[in-house]
C-alpha atoms as a PDB file:
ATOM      1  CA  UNK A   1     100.559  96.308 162.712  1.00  0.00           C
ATOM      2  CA  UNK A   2      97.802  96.195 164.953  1.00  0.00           C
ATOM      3  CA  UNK A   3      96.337  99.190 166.259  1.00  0.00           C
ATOM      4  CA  UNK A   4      94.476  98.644 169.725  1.00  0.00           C
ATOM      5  CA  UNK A   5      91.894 101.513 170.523  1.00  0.00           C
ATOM      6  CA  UNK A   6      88.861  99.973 171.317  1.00  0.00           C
ATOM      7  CA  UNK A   7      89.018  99.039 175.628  1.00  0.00           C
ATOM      8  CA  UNK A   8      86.655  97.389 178.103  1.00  0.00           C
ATOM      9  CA  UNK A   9      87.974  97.395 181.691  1.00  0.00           C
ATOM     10  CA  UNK A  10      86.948  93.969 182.802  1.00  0.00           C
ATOM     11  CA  UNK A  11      88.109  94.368 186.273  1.00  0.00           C
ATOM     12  CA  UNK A  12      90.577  92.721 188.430  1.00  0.00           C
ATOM     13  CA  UNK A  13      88.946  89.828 190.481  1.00  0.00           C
ATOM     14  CA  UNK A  14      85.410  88.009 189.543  1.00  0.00           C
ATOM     15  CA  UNK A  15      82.916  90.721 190.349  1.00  0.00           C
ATOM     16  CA  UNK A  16      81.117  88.547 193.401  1.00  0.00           C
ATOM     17  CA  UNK A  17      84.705  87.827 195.111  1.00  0.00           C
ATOM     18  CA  UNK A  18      86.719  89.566 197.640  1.00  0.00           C
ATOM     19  CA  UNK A  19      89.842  90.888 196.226  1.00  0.00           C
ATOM     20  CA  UNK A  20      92.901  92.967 196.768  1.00  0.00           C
ATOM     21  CA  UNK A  21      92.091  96.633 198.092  1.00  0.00           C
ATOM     22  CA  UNK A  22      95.224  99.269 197.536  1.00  0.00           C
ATOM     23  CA  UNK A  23      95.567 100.589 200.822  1.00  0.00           C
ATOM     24  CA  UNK A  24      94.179  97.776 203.073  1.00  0.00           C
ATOM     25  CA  UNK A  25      95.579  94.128 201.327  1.00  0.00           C
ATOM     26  CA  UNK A  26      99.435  93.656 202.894  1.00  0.00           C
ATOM     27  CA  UNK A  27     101.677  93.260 199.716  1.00  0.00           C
ATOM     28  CA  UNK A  28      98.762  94.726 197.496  1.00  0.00           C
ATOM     29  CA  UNK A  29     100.878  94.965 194.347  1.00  0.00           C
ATOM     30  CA  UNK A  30     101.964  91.832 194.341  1.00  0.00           C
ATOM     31  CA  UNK A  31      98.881  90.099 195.480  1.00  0.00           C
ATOM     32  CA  UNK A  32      96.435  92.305 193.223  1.00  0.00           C
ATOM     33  CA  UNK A  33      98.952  91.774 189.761  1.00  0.00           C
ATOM     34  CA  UNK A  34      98.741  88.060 190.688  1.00  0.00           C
ATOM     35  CA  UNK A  35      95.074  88.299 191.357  1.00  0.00           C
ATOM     36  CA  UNK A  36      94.790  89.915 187.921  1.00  0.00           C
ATOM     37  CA  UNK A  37      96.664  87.544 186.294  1.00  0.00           C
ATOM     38  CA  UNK A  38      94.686  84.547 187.483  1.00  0.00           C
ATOM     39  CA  UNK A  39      91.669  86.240 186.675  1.00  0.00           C
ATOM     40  CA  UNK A  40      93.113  86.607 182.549  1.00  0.00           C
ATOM     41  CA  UNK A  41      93.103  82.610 182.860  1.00  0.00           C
ATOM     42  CA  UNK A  42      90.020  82.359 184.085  1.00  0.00           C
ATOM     43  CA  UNK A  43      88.361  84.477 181.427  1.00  0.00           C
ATOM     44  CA  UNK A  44      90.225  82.057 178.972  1.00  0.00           C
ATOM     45  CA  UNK A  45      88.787  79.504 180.896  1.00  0.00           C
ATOM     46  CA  UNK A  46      85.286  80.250 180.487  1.00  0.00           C
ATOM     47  CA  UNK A  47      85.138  81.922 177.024  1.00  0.00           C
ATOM     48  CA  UNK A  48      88.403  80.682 175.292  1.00  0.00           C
ATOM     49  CA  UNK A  49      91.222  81.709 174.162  1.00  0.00           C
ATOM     50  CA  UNK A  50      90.550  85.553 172.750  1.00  0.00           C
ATOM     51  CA  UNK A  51      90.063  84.880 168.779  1.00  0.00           C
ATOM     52  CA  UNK A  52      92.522  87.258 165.987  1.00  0.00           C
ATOM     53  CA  UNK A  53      91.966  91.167 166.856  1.00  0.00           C
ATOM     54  CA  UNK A  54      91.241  91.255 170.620  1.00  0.00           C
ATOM     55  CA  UNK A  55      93.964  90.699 173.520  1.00  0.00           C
ATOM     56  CA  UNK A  56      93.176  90.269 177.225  1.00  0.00           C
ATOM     57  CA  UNK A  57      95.857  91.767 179.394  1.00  0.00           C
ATOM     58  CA  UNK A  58      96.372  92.896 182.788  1.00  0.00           C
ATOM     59  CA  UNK A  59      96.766  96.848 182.460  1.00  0.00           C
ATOM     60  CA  UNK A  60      98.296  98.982 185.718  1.00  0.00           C
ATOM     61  CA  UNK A  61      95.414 102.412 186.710  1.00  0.00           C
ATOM     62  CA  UNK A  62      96.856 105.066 188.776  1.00  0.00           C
ATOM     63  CA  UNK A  63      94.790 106.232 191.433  1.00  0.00           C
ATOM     64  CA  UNK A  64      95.486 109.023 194.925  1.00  0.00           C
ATOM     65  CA  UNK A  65      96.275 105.706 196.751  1.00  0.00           C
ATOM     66  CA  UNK A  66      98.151 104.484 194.354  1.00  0.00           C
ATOM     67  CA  UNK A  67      98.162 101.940 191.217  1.00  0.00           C
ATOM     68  CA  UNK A  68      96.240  98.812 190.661  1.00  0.00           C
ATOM     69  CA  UNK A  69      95.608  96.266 188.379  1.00  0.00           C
ATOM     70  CA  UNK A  70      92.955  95.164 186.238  1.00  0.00           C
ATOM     71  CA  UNK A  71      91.695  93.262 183.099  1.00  0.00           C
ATOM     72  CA  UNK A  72      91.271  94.892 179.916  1.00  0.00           C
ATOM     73  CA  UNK A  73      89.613  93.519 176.637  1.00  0.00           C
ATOM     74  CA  UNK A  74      91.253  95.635 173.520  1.00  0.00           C
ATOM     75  CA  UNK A  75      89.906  95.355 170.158  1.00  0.00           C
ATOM     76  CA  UNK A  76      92.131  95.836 166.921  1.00  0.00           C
ATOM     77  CA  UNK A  77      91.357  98.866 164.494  1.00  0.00           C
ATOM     78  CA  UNK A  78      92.265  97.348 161.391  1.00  0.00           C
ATOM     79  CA  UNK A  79      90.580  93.723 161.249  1.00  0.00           C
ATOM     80  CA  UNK A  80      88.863  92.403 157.985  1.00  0.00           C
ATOM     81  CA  UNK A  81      84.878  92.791 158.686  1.00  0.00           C
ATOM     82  CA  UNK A  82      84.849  88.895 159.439  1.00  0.00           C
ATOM     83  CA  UNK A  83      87.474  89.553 162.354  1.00  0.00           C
ATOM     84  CA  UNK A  84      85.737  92.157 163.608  1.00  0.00           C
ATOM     85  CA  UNK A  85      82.551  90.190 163.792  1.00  0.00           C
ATOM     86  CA  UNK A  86      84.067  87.420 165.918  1.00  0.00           C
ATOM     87  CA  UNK A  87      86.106  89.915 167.563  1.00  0.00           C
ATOM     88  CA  UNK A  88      82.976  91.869 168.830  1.00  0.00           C
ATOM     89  CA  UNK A  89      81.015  88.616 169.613  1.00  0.00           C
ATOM     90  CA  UNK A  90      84.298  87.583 171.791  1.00  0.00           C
ATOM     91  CA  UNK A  91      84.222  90.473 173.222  1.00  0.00           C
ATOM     92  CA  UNK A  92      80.752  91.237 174.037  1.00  0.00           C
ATOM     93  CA  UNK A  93      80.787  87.910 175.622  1.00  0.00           C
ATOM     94  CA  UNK A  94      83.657  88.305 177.874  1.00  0.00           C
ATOM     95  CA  UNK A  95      82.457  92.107 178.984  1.00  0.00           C
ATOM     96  CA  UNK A  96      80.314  89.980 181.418  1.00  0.00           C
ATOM     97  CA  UNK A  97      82.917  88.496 183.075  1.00  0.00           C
ATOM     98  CA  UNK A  98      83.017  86.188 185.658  1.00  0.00           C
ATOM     99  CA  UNK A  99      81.366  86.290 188.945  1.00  0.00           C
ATOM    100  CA  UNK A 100      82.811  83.482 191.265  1.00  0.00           C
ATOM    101  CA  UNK A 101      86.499  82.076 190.641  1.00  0.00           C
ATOM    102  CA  UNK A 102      84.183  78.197 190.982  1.00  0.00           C
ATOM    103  CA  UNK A 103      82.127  79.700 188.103  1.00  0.00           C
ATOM    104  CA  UNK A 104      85.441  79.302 185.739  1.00  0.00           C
ATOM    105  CA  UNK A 105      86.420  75.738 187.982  1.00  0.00           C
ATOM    106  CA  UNK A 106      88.734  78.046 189.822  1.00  0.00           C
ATOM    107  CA  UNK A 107      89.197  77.449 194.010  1.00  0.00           C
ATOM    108  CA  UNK A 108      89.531  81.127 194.875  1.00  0.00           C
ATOM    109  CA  UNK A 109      93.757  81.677 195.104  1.00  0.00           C
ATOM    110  CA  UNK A 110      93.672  84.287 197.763  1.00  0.00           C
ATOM    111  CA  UNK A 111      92.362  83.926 201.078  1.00  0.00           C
ATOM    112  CA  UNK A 112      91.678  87.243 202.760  1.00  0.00           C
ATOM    113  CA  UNK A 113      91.856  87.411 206.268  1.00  0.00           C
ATOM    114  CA  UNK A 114      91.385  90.333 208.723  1.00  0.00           C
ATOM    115  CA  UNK A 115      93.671  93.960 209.320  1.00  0.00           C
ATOM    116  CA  UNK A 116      94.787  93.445 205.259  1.00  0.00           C
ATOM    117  CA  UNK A 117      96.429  89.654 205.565  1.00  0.00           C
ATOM    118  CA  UNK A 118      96.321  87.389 203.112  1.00  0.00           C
ATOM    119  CA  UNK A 119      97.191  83.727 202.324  1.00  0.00           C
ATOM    120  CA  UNK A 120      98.059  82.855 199.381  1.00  0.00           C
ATOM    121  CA  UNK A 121      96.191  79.626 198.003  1.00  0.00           C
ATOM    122  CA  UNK A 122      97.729  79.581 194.275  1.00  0.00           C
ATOM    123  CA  UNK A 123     101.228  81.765 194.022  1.00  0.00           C
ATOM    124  CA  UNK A 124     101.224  81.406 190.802  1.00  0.00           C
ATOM    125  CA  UNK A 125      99.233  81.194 187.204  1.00  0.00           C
ATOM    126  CA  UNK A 126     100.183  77.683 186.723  1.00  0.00           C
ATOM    127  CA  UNK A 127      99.520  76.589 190.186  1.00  0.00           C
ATOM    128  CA  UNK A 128      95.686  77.996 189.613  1.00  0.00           C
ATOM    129  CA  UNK A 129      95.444  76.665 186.166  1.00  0.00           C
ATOM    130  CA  UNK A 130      96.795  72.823 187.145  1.00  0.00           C
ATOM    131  CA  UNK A 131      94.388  72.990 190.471  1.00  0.00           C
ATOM    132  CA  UNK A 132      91.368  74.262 188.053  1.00  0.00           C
ATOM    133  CA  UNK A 133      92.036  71.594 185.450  1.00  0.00           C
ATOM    134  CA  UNK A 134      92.386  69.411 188.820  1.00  0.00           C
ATOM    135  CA  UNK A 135      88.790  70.605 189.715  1.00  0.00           C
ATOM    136  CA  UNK A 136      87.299  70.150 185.913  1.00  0.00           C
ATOM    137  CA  UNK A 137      89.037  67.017 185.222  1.00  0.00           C
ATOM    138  CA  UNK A 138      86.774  64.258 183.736  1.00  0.00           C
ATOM    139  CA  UNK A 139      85.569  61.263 185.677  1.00  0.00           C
ATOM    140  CA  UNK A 140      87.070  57.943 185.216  1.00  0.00           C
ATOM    141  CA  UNK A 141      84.697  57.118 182.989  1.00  0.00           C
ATOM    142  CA  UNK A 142      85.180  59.912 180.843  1.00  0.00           C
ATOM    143  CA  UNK A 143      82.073  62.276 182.036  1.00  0.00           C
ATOM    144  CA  UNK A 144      82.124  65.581 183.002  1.00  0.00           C
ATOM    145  CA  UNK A 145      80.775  66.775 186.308  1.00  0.00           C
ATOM    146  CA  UNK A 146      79.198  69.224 185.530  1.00  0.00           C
ATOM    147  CA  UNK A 147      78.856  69.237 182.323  1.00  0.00           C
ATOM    148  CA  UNK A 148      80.268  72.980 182.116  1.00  0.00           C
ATOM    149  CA  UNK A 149      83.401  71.612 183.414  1.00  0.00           C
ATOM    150  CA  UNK A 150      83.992  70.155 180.017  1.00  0.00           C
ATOM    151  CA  UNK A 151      84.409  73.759 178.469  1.00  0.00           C
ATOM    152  CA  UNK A 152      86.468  74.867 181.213  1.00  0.00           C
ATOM    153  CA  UNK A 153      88.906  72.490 181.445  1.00  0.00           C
ATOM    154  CA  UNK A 154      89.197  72.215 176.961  1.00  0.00           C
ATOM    155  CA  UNK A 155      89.918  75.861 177.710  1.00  0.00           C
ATOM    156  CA  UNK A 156      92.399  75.348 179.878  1.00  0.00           C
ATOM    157  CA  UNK A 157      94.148  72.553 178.263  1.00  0.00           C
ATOM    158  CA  UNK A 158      93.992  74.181 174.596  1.00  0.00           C
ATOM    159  CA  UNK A 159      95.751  77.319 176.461  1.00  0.00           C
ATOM    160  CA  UNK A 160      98.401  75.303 179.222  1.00  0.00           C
ATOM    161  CA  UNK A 161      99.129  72.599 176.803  1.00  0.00           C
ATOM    162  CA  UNK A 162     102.076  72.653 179.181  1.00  0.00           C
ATOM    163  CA  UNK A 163     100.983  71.894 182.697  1.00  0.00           C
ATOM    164  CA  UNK A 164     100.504  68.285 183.171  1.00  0.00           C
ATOM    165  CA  UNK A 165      97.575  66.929 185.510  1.00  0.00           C
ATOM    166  CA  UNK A 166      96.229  63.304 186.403  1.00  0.00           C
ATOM    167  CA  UNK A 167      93.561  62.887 184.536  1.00  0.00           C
ATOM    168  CA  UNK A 168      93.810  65.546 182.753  1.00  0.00           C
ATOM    169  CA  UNK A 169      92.454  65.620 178.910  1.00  0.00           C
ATOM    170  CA  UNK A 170      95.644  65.480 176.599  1.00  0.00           C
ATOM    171  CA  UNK A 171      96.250  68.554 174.804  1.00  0.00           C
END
């Protein structure tokens, strides 16, 4: 059984971004445990699917003002020394995060407006993932523009096999 120890906090949001602040954002819970959610698929998006040995999940931290949400990277005790190399080079890797939601062909799915309000662009994970495979899609002619977007959206597709876009690589 695995045996998860090992943590990076990876935060909650891309670390340029404005995101959900407990206290001020209107419906924080809800809008910071989506926010953390979508941010999970957007690590996926730009570093892949976590190999054997490490899982990315959204973990709750209690605070005076209350609890919030944010990434963490755990890292399994027990895996063979070849796990643990590609576990560690996974995880170094992700530790940087991402900056901008656009960096990881995400639109950003919260709009934050003034006095705490919010409007939600994406109200769901699937609703982000299908409008960032929307955004990485390939051209017509089978190009990607640019040619990160080709990453991204294999990402994305190898981890939503599910959600079906236009254009959209076949999983």
């Amino acid at each position: 059984m695995p045996r998860f120890s090992h943590f990076a906090d990876l935060d909650g949001a891309p670390s340029g971004e404005r995101c959900a602040q407990v206290g001020r954002t209107s419906n924080f819970a809800a809008i910071n445990r989506l926010e953390a959610n979508i941010y999970v698929a957007a690590l996926i998006a730009t570093y892949g699917a976590p190999p054997a040995g490490v899982r990315v999940r959204v973990v709750s931290n209690h605070h005076d003002f209350g609890t919030y949400r944010t990434v963490a990277l755990e890292l399994d005790d027990s895996l063979t020394e070849e796990e643990a190399t590609a576990a560690l080079d996974y995880a170094q890797e992700a530790e940087n995060g991402v900056e901008r939601w656009l960096h990881a062909g995400f639109t950003p799915p919260i709009e934050y407006g003034p006095n705490g309000t919010t409007r939600l662009i994406a109200s769901t994970v699937e609703d982000a993932v299908r409008g960032a495979l929307q955004t990485t899609r390939p051209t017509p002619k089978g190009a990607f523009f640019p040619a990160s977007s080709e990453t991204l959206h294999t990402n994305l597709r190898a981890a939503w096999p599910e959600i079906d876009v236009p254009g959209a690589i076949a999983a």
